[in-house]
Every structure is written in C-alpha cells, then in structure tokens.
N, C-alpha and C. Protein backbone atom coordinates (compact mmCIF):
# COMPACT_ATOMS: atom_id res chain seq x y z
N UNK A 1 20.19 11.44 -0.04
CA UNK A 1 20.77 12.26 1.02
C UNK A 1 21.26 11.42 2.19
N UNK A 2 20.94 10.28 2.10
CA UNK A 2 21.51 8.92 3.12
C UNK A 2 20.47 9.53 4.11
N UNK A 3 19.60 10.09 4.48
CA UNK A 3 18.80 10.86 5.97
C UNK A 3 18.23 9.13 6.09
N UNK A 4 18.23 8.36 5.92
CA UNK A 4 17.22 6.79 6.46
C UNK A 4 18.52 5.95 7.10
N UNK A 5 18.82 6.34 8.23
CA UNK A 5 19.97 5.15 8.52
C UNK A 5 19.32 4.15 9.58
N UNK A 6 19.71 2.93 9.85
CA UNK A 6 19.65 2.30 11.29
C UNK A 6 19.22 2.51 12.28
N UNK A 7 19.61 3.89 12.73
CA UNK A 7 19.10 4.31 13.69
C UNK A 7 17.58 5.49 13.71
N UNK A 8 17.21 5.06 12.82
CA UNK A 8 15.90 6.00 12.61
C UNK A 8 15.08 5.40 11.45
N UNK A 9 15.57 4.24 11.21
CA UNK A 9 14.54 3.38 10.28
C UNK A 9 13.62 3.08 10.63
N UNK A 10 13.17 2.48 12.24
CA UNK A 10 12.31 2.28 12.69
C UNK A 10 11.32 3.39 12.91
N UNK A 11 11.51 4.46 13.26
CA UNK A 11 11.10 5.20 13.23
C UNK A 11 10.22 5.98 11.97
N UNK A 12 10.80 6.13 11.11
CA UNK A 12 10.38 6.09 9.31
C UNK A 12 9.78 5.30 9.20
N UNK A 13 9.77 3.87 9.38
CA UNK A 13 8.36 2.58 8.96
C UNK A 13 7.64 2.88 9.52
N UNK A 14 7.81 3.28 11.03
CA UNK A 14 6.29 3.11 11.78
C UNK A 14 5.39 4.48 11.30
N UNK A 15 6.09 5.77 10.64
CA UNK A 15 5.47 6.91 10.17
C UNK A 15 4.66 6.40 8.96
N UNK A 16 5.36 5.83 8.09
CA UNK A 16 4.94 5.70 6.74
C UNK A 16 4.02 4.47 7.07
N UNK A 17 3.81 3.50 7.64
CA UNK A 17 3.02 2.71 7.67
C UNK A 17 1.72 3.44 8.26
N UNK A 18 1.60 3.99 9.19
CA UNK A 18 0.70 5.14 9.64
C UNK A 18 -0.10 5.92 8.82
N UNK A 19 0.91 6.61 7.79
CA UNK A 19 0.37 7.28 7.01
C UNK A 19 -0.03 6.35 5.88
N UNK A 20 0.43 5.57 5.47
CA UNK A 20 -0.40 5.09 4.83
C UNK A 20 -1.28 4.50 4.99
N UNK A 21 -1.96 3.76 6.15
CA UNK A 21 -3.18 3.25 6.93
C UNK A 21 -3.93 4.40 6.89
N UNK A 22 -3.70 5.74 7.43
CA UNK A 22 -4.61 7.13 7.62
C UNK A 22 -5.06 7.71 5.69
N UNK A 23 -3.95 7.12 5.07
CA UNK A 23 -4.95 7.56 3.60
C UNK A 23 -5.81 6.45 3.23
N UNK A 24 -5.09 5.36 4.12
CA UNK A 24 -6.12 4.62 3.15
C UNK A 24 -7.48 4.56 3.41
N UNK A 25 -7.79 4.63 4.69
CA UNK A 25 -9.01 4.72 5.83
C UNK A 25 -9.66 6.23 4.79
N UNK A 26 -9.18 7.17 4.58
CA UNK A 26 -9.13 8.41 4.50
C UNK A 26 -9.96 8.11 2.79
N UNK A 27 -9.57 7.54 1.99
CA UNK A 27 -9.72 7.60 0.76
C UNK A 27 -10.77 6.15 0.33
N UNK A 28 -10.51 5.27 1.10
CA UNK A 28 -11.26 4.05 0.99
C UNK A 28 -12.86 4.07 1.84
N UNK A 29 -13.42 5.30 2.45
CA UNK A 29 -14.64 5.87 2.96
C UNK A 29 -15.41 6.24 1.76
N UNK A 30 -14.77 7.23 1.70
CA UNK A 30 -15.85 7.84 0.18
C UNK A 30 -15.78 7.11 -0.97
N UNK A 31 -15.41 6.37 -1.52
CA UNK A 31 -15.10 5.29 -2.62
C UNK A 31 -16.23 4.06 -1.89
N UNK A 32 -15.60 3.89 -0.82
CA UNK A 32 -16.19 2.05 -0.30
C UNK A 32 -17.66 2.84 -0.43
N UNK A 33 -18.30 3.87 -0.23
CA UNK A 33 -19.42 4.59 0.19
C UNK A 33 -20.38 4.81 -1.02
N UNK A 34 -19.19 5.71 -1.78
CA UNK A 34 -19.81 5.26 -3.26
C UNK A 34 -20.43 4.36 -3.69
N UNK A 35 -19.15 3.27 -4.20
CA UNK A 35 -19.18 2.08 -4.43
C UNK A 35 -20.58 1.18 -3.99
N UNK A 36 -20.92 1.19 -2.71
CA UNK A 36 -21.97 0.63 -2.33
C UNK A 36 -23.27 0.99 -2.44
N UNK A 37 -23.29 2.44 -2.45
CA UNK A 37 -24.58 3.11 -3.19
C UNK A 37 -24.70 2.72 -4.67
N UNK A 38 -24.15 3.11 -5.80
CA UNK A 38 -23.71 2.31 -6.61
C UNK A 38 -24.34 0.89 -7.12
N UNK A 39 -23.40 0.62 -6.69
CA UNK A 39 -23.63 -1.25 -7.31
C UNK A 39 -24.04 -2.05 -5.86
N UNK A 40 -23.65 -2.20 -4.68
CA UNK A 40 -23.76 -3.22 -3.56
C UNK A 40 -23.22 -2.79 -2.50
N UNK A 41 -23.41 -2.87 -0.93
CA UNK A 41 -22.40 -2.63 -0.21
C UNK A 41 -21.56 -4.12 -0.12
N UNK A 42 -21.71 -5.34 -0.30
CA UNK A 42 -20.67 -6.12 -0.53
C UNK A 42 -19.46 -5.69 -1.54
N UNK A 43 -20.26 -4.93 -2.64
CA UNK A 43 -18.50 -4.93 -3.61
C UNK A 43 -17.94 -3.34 -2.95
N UNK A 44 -18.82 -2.27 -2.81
CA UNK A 44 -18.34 -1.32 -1.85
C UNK A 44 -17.35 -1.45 -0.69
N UNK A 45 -17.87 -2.83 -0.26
CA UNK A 45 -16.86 -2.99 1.34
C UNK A 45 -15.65 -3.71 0.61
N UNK A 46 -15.71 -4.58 -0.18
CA UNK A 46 -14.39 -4.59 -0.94
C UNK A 46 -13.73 -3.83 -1.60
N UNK A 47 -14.43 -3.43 -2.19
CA UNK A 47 -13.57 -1.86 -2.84
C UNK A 47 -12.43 -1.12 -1.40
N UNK A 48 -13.51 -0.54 -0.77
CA UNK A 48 -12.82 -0.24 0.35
C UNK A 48 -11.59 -0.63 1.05
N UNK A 49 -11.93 -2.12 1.14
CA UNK A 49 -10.69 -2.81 1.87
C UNK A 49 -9.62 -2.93 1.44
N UNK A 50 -9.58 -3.26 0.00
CA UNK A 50 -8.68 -3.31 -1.13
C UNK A 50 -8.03 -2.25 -0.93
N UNK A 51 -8.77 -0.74 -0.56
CA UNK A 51 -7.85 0.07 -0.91
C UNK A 51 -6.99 0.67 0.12
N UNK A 52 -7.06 0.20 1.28
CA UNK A 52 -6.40 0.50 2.45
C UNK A 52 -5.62 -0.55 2.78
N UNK A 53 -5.71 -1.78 2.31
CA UNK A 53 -4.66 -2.59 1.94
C UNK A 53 -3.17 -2.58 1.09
N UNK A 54 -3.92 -1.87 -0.09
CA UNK A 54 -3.02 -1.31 -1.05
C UNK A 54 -2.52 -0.34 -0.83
N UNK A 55 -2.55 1.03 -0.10
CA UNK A 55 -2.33 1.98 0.68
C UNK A 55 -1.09 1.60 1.47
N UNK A 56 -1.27 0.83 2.15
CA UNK A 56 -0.61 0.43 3.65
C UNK A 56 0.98 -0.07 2.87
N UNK A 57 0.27 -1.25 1.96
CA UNK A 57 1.92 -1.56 1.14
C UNK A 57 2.67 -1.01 0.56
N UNK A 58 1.76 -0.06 -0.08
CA UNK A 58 2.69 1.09 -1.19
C UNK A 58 3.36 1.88 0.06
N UNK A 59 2.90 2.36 1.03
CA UNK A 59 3.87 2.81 2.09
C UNK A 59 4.95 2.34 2.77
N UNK A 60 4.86 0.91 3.22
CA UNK A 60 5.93 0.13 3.24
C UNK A 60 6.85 -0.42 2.25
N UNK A 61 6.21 -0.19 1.27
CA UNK A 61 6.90 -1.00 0.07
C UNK A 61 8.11 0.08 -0.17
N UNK A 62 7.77 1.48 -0.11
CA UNK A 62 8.50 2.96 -0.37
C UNK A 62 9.32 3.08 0.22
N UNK A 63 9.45 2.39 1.73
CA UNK A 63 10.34 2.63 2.47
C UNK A 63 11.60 1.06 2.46
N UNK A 64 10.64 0.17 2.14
CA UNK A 64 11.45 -1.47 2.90
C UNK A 64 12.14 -1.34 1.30
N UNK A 65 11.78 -1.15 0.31
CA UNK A 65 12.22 -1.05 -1.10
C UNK A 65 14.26 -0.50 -1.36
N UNK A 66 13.80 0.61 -0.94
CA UNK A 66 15.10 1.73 -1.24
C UNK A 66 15.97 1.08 -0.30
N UNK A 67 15.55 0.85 1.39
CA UNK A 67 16.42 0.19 1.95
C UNK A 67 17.29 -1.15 1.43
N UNK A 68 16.06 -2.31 0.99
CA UNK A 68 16.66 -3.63 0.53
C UNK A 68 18.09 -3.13 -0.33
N UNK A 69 17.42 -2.18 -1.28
CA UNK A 69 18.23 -2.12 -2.53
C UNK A 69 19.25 -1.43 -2.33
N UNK A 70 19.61 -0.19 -1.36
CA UNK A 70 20.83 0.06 -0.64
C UNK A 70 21.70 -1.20 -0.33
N UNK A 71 20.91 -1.56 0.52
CA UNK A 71 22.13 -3.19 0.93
C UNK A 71 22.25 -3.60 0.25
N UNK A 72 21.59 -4.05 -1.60
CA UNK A 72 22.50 -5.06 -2.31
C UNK A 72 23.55 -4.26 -3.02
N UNK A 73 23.80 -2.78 -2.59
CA UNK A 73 24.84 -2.08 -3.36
C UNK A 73 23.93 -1.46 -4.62
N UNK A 74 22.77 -1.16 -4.69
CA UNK A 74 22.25 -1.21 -6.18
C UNK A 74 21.31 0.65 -5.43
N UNK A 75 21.40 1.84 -6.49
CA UNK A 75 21.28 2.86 -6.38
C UNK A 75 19.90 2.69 -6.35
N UNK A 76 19.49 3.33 -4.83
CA UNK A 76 17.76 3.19 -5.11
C UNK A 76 17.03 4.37 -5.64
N UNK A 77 17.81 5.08 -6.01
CA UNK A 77 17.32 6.21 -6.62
C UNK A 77 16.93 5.42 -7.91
N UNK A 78 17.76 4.76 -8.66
CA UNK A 78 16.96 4.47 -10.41
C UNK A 78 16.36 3.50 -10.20
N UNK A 79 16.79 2.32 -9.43
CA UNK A 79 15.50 1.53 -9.55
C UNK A 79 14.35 1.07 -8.70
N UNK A 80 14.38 1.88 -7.35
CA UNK A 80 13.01 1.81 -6.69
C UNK A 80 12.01 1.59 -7.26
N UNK A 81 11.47 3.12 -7.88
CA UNK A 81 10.30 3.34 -8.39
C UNK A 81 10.19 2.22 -9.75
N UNK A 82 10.61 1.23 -9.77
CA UNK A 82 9.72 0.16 -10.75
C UNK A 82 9.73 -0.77 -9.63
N UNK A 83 10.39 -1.30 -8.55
CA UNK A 83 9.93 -2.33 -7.74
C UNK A 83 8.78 -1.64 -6.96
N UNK A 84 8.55 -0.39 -6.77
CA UNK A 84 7.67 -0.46 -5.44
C UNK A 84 6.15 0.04 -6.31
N UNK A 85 6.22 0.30 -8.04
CA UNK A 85 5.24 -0.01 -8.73
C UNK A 85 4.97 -1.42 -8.72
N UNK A 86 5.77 -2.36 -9.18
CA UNK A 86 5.38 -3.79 -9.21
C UNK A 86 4.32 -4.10 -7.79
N UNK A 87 5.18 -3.94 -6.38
CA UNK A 87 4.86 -4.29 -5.00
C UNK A 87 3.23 -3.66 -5.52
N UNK A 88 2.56 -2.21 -5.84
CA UNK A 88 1.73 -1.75 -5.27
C UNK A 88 0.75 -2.69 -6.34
N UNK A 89 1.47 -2.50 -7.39
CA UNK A 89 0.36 -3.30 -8.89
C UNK A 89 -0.05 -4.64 -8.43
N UNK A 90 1.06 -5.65 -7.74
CA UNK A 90 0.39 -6.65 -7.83
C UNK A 90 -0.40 -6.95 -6.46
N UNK A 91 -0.14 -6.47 -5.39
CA UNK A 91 -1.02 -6.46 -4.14
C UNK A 91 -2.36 -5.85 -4.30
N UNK A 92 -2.38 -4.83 -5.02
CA UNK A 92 -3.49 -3.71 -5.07
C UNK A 92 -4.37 -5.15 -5.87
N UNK A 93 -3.79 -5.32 -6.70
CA UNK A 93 -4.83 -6.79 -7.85
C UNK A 93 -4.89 -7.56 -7.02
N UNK A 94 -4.17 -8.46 -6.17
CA UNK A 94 -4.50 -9.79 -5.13
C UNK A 94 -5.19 -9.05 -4.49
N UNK A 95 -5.34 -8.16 -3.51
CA UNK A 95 -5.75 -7.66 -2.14
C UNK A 95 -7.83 -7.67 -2.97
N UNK A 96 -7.55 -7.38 -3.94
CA UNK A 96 -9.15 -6.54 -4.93
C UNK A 96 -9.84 -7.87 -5.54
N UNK A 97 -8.88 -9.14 -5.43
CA UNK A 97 -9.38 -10.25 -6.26
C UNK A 97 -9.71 -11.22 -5.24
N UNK A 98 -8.46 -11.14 -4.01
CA UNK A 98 -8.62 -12.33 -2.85
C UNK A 98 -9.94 -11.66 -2.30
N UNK A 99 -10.31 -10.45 -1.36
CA UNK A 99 -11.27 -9.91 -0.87
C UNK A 99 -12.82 -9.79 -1.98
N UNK A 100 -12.39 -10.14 -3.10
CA UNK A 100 -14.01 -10.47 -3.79
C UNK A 100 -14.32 -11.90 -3.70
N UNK A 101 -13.42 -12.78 -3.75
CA UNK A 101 -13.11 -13.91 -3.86
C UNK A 101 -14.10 -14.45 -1.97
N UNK A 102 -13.28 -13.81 -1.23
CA UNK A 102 -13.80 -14.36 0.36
C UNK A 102 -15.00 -13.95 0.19
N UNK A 103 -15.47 -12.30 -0.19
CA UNK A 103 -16.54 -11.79 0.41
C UNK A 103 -17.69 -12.15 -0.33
N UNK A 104 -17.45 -11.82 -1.61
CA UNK A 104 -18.65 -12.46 -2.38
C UNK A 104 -19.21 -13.89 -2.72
N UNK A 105 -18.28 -14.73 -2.82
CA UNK A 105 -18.44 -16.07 -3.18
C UNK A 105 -19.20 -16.51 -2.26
C-alpha cells in the first residue's frame, strides 16, 4: 500500500522496536521463570534474554527488511518473509548460544 514512506519511517521503527521489546519482556518472564524453576535460574535467565533479544530483531528486521528491499527495486511483498525468517533464525540461535556461552561458562 506504499503507507511506510520517509517521512514516517522513523516513526514505524521506533513503534515496532517498542513493541517488540514489550513482547519480548512480556513473553521472556514466564518462560525465563519457568525455565529456571525447571532446570536453573542461570539457563532460565538465558532463556529469557535470548528471547527478548530475538523479539526486538524480528521487529526491526520486519520493518528495516521490506524497506532495504524496496530500494533495491526488488518486491517486498515475495521476498521479505524469507529474509526476515533468516534475520530472526539466525540471531534467535547466536543471541541463545552467545548468552549460554558468557553466562554459563
């Protein structure tokens, strides 16, 4: 619908980055909470972190994605949704591997 132009992009990142910080906080409580009852609160608090990490990108990724790919001329309608799967797949795995990696070791 072209509604994401220049002049209100900024505006759109700073929403979607928001919202995705507020799910991730939102969804990474009862999981990190779990998680630590569970097995540890060390892998709990990673769990957690991981997932409000991963949260935060998949929100930016949704938005900085469609834009990039507008500017190279390339329809972000068909191929977003496999780059901003890739973005969430491979951060969500670094963010879950680096944060076991610091916290536990």
């Amino acid at each position: 619908t072209r509604a994401l132009t220049r002049s209100n992009a900024g505006r759109v990142i700073r929403r979607e980055a928001l919202v995705g910080l507020l799910n991730g906080v939102a969804l990474a409580a009862p999981l990190g909470g779990a998680t630590a009852l569970l097995f540890s609160p060390g892998i709990g608090a990673v769990i957690a972190a991981a997932l409000i990490v991963n949260l935060f990108v998949a929100a930016l990724a949704g938005v900085f994605v469609p834009l990039l790919l507008e500017r190279l001329g390339v329809d972000p309608a068909l191929a977003s949704g496999t780059f901003v799967t890739t973005v969430t797949d491979v951060v969500g795995f670094l963010a879950f591997l680096g944060l076991a990696t610091l916290v536990l070791l």
